[in-house]
Protein backbone atom coordinates (compact mmCIF):
# COMPACT_ATOMS: atom_id res chain seq x y z
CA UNK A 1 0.00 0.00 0.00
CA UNK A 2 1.34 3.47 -0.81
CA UNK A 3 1.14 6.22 1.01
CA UNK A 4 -0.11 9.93 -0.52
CA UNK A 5 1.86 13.17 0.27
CA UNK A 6 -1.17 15.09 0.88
CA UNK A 7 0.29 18.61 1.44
CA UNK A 8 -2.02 21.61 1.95
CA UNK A 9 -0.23 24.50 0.65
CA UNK A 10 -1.88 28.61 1.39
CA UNK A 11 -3.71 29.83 -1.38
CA UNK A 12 -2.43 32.18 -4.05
CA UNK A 13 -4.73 35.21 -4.40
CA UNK A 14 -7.54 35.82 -6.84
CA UNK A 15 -7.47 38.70 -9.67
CA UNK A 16 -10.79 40.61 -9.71
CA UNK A 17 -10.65 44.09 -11.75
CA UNK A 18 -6.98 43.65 -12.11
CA UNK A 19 -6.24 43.76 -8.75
CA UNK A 20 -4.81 40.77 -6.35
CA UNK A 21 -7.37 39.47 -3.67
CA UNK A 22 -5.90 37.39 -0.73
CA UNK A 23 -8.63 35.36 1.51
CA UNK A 24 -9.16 33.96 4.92
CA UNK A 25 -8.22 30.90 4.96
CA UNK A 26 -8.50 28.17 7.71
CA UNK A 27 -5.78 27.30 10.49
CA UNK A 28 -4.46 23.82 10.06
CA UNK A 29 -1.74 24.41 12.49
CA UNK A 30 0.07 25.65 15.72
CA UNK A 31 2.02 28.69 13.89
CA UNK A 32 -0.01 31.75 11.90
CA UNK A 33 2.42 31.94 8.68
CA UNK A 34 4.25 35.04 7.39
CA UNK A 35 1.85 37.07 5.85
CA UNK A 36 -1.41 36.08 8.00
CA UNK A 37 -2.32 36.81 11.51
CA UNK A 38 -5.44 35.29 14.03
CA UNK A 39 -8.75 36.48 13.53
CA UNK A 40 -9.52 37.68 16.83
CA UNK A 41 -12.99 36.29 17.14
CA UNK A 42 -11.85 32.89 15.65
CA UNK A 43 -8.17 31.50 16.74
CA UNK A 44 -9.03 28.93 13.59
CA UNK A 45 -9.38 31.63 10.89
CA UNK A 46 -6.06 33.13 9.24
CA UNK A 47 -6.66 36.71 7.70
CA UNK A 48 -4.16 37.70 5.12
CA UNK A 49 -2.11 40.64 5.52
CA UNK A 50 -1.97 41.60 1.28
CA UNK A 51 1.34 43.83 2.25
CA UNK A 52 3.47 41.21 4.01
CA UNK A 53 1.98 39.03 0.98
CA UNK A 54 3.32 40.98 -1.60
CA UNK A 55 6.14 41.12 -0.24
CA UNK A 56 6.66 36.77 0.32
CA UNK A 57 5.74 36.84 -3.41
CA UNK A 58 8.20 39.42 -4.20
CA UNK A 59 10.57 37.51 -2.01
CA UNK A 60 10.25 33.95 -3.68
CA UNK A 61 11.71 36.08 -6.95
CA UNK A 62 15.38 37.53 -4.93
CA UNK A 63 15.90 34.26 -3.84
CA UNK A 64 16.79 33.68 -7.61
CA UNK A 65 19.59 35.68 -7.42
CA UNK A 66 20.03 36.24 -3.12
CA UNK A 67 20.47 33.52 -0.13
CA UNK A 68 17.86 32.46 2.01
CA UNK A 69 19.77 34.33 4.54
CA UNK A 70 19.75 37.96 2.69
CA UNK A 71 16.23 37.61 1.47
CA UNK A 72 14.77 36.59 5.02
CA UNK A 73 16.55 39.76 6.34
CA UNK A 74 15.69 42.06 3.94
CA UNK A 75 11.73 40.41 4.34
CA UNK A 76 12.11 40.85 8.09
CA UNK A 77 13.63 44.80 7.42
CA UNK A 78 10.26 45.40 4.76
CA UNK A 79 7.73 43.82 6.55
CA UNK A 80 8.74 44.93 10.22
CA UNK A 81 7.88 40.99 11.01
CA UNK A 82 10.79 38.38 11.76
CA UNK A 83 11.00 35.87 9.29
CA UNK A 84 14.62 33.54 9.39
CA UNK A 85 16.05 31.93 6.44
CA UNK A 86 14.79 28.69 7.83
CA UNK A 87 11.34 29.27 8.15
CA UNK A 88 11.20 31.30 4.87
CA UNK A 89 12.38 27.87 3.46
CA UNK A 90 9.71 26.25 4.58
CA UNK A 91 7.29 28.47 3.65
CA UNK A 92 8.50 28.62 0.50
CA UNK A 93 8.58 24.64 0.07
CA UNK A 94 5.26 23.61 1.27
């Protein structure tokens, strides 16, 4: 019997009238990824945060050219939120 990677990865946002649309999407874990925070009234709702978004999509391009190291620092710099190389990898990979 094999076994299926079943990996749930955050949604990428939705164009309506040409502009990017991020949406709440449910918790399936302990941490609240870059670029969402707890909805206050629901600790198992994520709200996006379309800035810090932007900016982890803008990211994912430097780290064409730039370490996980210098891209995770200049994320944490722009967004005012720490993010280390380490766990921008793994938001990146999953």
């Amino acid at each position: 019997m094999s076994r299926v990677n079943k990996t749930w990865r955050l949604p990428k946002p939705t164009i309506l009238n040409k502009k990017k649309v991020w949406f709440p999407v449910v918790r399936i874990g302990y941490s609240v990824p870059f670029g969402y925070y707890e909805d206050p009234e629901d600790k198992d709702i994520l709200i996006p945060i379309p800035e810090e978004l932007e900016l982890y999509e803008l990211a994912k391009k430097h780290l064409k050219k730039y370490t996980y190291v210098d891209v995770a620092a200049w994320l944490t710099t722009r967004s005012g939120r720490k993010i280390g190389p380490s766990a921008l990898h793994e938001r990146i990979s999953t």
